[in-house]
C-alpha atoms as a PDB file:
ATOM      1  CA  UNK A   1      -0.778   2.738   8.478  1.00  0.00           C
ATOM      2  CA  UNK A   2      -0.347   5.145   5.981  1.00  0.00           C
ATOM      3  CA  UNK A   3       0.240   8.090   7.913  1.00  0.00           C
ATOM      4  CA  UNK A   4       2.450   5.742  10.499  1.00  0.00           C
ATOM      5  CA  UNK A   5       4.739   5.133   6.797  1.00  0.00           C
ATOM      6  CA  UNK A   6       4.374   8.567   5.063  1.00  0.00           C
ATOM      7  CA  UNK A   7       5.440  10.316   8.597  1.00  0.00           C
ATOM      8  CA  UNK A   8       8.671   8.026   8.753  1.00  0.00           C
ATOM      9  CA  UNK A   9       9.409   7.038   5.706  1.00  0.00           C
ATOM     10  CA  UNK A  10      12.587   8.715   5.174  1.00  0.00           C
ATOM     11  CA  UNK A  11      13.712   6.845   8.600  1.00  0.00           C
ATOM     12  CA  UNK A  12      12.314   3.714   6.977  1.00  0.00           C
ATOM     13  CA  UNK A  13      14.469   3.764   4.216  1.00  0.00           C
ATOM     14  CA  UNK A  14      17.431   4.347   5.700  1.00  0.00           C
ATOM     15  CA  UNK A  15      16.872   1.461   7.972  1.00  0.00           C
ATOM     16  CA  UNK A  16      15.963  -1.391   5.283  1.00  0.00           C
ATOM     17  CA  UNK A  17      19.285  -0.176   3.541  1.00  0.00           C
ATOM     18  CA  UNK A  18      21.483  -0.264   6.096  1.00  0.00           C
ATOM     19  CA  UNK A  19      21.188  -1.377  10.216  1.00  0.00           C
ATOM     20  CA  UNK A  20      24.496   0.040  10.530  1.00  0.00           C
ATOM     21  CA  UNK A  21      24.146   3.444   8.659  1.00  0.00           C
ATOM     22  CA  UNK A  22      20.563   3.653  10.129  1.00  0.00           C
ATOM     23  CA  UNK A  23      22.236   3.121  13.869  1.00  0.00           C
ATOM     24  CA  UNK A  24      24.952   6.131  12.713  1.00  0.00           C
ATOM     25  CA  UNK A  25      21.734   7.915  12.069  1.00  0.00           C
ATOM     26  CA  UNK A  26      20.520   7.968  15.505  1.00  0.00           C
ATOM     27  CA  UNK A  27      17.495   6.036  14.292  1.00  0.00           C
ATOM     28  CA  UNK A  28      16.688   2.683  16.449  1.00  0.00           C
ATOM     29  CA  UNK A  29      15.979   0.321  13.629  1.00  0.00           C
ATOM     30  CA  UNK A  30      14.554  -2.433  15.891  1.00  0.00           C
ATOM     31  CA  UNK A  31      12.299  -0.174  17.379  1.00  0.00           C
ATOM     32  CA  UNK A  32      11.193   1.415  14.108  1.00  0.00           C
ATOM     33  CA  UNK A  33      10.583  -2.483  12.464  1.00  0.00           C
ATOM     34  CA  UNK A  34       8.595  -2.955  15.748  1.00  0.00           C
ATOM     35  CA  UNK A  35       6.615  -0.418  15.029  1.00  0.00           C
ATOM     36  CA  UNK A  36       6.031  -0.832  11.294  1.00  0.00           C
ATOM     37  CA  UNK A  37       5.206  -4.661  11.876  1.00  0.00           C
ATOM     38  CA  UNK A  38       2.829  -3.762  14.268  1.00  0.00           C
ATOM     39  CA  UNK A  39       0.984  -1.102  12.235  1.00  0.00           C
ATOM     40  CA  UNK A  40       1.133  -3.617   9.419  1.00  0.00           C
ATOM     41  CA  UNK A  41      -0.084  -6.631  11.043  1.00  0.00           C
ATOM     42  CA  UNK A  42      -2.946  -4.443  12.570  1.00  0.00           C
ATOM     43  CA  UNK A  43      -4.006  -2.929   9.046  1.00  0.00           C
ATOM     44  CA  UNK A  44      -3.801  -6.661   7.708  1.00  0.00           C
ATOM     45  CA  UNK A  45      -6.261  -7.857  10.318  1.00  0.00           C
ATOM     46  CA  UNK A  46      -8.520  -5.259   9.770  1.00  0.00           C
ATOM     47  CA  UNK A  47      -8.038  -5.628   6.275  1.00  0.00           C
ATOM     48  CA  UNK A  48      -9.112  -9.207   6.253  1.00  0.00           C
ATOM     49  CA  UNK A  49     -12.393  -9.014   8.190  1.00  0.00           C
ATOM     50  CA  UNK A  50     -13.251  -6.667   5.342  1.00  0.00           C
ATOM     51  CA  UNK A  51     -11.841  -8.492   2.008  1.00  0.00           C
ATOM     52  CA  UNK A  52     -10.830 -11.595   3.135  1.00  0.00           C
ATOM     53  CA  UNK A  53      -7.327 -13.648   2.532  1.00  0.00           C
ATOM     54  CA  UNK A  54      -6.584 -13.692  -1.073  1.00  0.00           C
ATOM     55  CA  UNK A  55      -8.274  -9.979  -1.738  1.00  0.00           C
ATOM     56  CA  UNK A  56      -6.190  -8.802   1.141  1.00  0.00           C
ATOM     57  CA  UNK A  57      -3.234 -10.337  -0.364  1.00  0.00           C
ATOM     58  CA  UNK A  58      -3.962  -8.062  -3.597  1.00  0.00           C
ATOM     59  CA  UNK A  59      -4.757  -5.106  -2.036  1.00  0.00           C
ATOM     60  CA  UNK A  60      -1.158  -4.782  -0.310  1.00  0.00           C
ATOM     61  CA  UNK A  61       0.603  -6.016  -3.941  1.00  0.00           C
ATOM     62  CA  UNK A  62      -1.545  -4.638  -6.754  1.00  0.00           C
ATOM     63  CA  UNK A  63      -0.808  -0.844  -5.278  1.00  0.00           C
ATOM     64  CA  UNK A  64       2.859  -1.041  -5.044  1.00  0.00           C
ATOM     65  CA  UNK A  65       3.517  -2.773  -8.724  1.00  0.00           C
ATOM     66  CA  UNK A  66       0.594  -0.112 -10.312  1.00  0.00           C
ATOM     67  CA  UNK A  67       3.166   3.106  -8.258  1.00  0.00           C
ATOM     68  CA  UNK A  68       5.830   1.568  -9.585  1.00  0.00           C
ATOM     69  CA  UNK A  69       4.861   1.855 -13.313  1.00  0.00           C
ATOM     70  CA  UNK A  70       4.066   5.207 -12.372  1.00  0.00           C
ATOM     71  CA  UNK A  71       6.172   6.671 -10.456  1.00  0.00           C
ATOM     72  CA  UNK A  72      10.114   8.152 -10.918  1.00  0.00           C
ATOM     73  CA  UNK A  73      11.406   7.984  -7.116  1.00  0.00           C
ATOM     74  CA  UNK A  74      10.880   6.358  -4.070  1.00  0.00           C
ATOM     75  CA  UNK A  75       8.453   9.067  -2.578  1.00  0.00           C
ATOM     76  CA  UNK A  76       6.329   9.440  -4.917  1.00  0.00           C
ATOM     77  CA  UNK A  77       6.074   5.432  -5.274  1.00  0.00           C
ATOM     78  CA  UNK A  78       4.500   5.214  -1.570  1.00  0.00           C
ATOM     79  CA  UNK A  79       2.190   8.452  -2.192  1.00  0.00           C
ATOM     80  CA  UNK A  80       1.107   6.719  -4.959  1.00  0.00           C
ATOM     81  CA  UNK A  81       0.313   3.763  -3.717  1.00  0.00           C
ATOM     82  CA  UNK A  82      -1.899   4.663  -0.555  1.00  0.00           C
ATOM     83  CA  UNK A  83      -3.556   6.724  -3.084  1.00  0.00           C
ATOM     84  CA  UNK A  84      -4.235   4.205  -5.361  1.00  0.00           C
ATOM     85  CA  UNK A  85      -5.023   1.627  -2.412  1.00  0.00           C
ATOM     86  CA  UNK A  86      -7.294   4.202  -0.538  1.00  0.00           C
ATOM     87  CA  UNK A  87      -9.358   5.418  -3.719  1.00  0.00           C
ATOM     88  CA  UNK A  88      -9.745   1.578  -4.969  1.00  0.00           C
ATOM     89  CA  UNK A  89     -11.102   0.995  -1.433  1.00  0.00           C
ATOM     90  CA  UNK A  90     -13.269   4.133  -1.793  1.00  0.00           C
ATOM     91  CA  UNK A  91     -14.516   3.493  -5.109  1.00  0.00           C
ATOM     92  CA  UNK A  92     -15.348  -0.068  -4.409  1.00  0.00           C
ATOM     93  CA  UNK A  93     -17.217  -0.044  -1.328  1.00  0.00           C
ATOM     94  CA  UNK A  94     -19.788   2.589  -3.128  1.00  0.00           C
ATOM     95  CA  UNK A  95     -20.076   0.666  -6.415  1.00  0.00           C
ATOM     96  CA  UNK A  96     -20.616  -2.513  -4.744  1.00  0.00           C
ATOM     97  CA  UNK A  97     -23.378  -0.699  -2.650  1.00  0.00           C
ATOM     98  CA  UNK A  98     -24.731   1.115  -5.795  1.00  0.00           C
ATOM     99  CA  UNK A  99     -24.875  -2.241  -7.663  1.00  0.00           C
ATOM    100  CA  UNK A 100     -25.602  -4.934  -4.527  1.00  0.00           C
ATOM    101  CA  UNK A 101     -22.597  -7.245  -4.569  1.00  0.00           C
ATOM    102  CA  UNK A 102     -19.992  -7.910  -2.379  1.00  0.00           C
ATOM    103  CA  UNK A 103     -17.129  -4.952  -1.317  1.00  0.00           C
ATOM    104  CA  UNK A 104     -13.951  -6.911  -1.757  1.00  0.00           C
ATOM    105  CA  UNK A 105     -14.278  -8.541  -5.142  1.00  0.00           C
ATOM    106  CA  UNK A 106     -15.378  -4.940  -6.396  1.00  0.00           C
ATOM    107  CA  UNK A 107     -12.331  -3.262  -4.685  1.00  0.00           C
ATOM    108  CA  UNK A 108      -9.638  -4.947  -6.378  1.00  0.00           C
ATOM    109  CA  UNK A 109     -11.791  -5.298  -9.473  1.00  0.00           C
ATOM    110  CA  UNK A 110     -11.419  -1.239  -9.726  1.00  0.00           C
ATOM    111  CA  UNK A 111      -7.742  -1.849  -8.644  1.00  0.00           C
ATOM    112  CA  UNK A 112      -7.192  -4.457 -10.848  1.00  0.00           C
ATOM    113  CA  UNK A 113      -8.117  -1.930 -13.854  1.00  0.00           C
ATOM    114  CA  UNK A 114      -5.630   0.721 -12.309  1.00  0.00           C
ATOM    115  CA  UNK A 115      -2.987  -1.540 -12.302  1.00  0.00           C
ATOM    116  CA  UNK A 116      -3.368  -2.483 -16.621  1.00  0.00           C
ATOM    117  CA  UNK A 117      -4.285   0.867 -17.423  1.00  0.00           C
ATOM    118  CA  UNK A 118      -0.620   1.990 -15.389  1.00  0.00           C
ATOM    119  CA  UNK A 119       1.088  -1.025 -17.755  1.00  0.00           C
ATOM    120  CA  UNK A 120      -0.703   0.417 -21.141  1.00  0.00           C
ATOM    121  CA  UNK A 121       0.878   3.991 -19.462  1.00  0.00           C
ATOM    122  CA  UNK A 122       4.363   3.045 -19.299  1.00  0.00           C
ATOM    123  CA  UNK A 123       4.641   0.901 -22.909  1.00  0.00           C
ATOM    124  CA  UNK A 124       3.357   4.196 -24.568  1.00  0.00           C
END
């Protein structure tokens, strides 16, 4: 997923502004949504064999509001957040297995943190 969005993100963009500037483009918007849904809805499935429903549902929103605190322009908003999604996955998996508890709670625990340590960022 996040190489699928980082490789086409520019043709992303462009589509979810505008169909018709997007079809002036040359870019096939219905294909590209086709192929983001797709890479989305198999990420979520995976996703929720792992963490479950509600954790899942935090992993794909905690992310984007912690980049967007943190981040100036669009691009660096998405690197952002797969970084912060990807090491928050990381992170979790070993300190739940370091401390014998459950991945998922443990994974947006650490993300959780992320995200209020990005809001104590941007008030200072």
């Amino acid at each position: 997923m996040a190489a699928f969005f980082l490789s086409q993100r520019d043709r992303l963009v462009i589509a979810l502004v505008s169909r018709d500037m997007a079809r002036t483009s040359g870019i096939d918007a219905s294909r590209l949504s086709v192929l983001y849904l797709t890479t989305f809805s198999i990420t979520v499935a995976l996703g929720l064999r792992y963490l479950g429903v509600l954790l899942m549902g935090s992993l794909i929103i905690i992310p984007a509001a912690t980049a967007k605190h943190l981040a100036t322009a669009l691009n660096s908003m998405l690197v952002i957040a797969v970084t912060i999604a990807m090491s928050s996955a990381i992170a979790g998996s070993v300190v739940a297995r370091a401390v014998h508890c459950d991945a998922g709670p443990m994974v947006i625990a650490i993300v959780a943190v992320m995200f209020f340590v990005s809001l104590l960022r941007r008030k200072a």
